[in-house]
N, C-alpha and C. Protein backbone atom coordinates (compact mmCIF):
# COMPACT_ATOMS: atom_id res chain seq x y z
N UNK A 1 33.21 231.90 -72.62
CA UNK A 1 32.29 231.76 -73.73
C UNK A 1 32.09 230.27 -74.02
N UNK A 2 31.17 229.75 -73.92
CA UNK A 2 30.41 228.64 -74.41
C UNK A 2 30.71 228.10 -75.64
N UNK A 3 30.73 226.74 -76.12
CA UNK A 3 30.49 226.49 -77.53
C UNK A 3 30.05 225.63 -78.21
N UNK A 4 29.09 225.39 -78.77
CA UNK A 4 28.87 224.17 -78.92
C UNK A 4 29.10 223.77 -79.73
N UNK A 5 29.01 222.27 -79.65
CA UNK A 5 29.75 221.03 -80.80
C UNK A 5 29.07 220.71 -81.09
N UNK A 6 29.26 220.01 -82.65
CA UNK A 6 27.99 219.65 -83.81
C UNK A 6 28.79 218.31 -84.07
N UNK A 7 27.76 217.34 -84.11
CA UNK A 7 28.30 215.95 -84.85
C UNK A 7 28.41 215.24 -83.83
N UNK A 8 29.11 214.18 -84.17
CA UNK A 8 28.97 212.87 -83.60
C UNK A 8 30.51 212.28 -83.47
N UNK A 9 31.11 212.93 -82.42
CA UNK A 9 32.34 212.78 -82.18
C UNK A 9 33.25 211.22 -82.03
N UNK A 10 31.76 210.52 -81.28
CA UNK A 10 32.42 209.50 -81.21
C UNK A 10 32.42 208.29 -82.75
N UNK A 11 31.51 208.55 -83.48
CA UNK A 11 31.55 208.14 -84.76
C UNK A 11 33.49 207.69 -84.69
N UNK A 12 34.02 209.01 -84.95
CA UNK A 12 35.54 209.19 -85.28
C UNK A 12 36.10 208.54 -85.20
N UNK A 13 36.30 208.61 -83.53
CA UNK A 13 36.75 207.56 -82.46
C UNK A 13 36.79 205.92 -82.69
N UNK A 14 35.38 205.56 -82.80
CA UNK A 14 34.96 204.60 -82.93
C UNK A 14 35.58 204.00 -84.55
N UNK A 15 35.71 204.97 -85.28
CA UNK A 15 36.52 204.67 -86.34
C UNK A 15 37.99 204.36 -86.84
N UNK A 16 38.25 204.74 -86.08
CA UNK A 16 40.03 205.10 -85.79
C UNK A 16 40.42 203.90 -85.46
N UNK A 17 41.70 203.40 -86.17
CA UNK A 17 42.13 202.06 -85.64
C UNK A 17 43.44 202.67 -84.81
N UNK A 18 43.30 202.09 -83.69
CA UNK A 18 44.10 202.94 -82.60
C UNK A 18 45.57 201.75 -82.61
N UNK A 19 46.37 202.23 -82.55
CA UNK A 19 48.35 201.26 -82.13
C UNK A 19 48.57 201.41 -80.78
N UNK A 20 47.84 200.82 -80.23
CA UNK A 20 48.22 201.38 -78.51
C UNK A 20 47.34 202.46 -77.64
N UNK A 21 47.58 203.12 -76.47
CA UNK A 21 47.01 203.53 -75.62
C UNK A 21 46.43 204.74 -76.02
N UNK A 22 47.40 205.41 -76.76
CA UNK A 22 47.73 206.98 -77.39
C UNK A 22 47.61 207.02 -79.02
N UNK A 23 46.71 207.27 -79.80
CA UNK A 23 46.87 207.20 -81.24
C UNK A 23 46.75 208.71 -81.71
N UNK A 24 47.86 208.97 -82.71
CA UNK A 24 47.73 210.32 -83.27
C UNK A 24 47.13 210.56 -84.64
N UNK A 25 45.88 211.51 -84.99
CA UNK A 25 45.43 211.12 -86.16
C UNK A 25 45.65 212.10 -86.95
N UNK A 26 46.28 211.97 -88.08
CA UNK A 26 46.89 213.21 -89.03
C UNK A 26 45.25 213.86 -89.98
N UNK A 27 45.10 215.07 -90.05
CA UNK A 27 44.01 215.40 -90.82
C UNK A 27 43.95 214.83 -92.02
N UNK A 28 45.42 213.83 -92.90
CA UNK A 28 44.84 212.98 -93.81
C UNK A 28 43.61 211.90 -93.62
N UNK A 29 43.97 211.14 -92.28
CA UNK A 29 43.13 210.37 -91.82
C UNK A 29 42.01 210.95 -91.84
N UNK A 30 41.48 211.87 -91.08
CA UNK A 30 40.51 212.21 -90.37
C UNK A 30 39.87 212.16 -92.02
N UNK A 31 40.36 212.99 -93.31
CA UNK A 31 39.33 213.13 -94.62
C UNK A 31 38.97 211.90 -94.92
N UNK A 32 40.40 210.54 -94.79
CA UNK A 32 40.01 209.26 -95.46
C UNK A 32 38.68 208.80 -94.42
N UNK A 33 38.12 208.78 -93.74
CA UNK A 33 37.40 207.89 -92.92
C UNK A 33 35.78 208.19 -93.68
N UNK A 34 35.03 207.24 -93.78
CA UNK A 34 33.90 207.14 -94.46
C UNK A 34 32.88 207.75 -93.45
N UNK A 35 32.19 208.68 -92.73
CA UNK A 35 31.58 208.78 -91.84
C UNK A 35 30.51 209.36 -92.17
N UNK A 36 29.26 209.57 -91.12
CA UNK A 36 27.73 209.91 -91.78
C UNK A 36 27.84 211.19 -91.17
N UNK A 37 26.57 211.86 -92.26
CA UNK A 37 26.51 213.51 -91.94
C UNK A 37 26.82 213.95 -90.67
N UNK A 38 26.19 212.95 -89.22
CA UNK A 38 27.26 213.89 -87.99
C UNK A 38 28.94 213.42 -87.73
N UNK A 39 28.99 212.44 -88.06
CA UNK A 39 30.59 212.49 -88.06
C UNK A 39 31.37 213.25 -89.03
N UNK A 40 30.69 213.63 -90.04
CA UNK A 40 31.35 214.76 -91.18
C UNK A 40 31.35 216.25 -90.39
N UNK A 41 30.27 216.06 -89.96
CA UNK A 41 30.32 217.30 -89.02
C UNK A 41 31.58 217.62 -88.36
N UNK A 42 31.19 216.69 -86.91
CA UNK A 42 32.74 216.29 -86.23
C UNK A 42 33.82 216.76 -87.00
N UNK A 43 33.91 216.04 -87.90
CA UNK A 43 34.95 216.42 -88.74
C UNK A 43 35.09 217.50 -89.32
N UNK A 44 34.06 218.44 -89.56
CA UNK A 44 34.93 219.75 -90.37
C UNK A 44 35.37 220.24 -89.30
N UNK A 45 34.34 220.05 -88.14
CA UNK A 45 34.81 221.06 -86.68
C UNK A 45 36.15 220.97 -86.52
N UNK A 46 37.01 219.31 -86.53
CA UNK A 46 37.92 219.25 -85.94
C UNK A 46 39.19 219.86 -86.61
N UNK A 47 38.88 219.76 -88.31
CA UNK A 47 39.39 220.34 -89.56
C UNK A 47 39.70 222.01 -89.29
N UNK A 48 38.57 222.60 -88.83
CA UNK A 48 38.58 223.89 -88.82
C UNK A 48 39.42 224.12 -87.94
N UNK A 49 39.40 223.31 -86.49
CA UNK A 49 40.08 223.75 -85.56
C UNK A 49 41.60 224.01 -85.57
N UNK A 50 42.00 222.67 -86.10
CA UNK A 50 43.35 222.45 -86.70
C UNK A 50 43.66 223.18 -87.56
N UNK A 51 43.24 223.94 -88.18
CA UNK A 51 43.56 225.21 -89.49
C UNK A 51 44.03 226.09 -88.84
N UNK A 52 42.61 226.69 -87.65
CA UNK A 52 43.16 227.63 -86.91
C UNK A 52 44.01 227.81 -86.00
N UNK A 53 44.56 226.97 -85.34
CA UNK A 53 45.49 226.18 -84.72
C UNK A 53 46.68 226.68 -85.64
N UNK A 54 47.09 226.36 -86.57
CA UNK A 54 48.14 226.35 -87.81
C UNK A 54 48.58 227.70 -87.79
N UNK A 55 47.55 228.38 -88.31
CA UNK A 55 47.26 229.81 -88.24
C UNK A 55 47.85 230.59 -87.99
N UNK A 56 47.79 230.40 -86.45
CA UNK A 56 47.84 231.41 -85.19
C UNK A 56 49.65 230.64 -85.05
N UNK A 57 50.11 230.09 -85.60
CA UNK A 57 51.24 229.57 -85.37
C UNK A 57 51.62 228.18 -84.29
N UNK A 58 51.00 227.83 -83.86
CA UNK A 58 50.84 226.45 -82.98
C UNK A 58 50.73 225.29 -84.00
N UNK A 59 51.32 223.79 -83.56
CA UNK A 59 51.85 222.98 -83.81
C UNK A 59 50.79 221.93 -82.93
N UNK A 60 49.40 221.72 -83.69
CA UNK A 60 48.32 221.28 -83.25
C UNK A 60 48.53 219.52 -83.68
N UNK A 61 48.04 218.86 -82.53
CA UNK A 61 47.86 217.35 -82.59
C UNK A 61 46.63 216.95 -81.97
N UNK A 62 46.25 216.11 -82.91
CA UNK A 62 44.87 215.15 -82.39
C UNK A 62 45.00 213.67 -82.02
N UNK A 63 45.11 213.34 -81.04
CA UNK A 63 45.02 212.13 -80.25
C UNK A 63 43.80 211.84 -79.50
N UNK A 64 43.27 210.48 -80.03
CA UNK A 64 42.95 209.56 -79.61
C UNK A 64 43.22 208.53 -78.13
N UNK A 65 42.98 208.65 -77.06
CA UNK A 65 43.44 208.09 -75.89
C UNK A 65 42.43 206.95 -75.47
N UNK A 66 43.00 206.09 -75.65
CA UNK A 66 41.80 204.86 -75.16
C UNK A 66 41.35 204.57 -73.82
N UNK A 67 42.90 205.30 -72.65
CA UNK A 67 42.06 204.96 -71.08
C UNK A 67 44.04 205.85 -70.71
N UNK A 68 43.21 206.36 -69.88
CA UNK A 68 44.15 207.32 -68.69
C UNK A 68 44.69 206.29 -68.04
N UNK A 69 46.01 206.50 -67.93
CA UNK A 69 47.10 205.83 -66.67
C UNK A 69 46.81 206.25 -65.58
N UNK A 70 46.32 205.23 -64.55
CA UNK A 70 45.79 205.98 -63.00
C UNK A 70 47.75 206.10 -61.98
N UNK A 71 47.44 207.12 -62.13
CA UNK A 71 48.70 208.30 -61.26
C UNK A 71 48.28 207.72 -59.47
N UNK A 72 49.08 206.51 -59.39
CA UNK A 72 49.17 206.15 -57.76
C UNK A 72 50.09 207.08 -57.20
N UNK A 73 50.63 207.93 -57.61
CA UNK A 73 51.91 208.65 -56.82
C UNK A 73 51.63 209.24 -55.39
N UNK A 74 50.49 209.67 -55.54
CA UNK A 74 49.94 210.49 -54.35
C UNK A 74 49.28 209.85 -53.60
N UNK A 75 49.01 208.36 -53.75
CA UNK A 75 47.68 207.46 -52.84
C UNK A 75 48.34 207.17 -51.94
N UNK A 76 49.70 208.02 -51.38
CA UNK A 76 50.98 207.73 -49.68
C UNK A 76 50.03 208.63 -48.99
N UNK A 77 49.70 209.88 -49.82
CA UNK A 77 49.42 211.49 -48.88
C UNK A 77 48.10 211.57 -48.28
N UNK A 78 47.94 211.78 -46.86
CA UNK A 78 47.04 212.02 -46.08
C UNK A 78 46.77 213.31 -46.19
N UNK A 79 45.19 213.53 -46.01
CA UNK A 79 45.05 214.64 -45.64
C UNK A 79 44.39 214.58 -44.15
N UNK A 80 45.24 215.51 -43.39
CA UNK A 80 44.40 215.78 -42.28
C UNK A 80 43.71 216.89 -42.07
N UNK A 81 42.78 217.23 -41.85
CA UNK A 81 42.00 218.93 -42.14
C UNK A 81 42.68 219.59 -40.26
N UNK A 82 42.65 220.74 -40.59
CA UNK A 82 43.08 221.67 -39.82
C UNK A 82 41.69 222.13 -38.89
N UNK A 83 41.84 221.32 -37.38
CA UNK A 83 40.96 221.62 -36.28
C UNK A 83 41.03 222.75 -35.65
């Protein structure tokens, strides 16, 4: 099932003062941030999600990631295809 997203996600993002690579943003944050009707959006979505999350009994976190660690582990392994 499909779903679509409303708002302006990166508003958030772009708002968020990040401590490093990985930033975790508590739903206090997410209410304090001043943002325009689509980042409010964003925001109830992400609000709602995290409720339901709660809910259902899960132990929901929202992070912020500024850039993926590139995983050299595997750049030894060849592939040879099977002739």
């Amino acid at each position: 099932m499909k779903r679509a997203l409303t708002g302006d996600f990166s508003e958030i993002v772009n708002k968020v003062a990040l401590d490093g690579n990985i930033t975790t943003i508590e739903p206090a944050e997410l209410h304090a941030l001043q943002l325009t009707e689509q980042g409010q959006l964003a925001r109830d979505m992400l609000l709602q999600d995290f409720k339901l999350l709660e809910d259902h009994g899960a132990s929901p976190v929202l992070n912020v990631i500024k850039h993926y660690e590139q995983d050299d582990s595997f750049s030894r392994l060849m592939y040879t295809p099977f002739m």
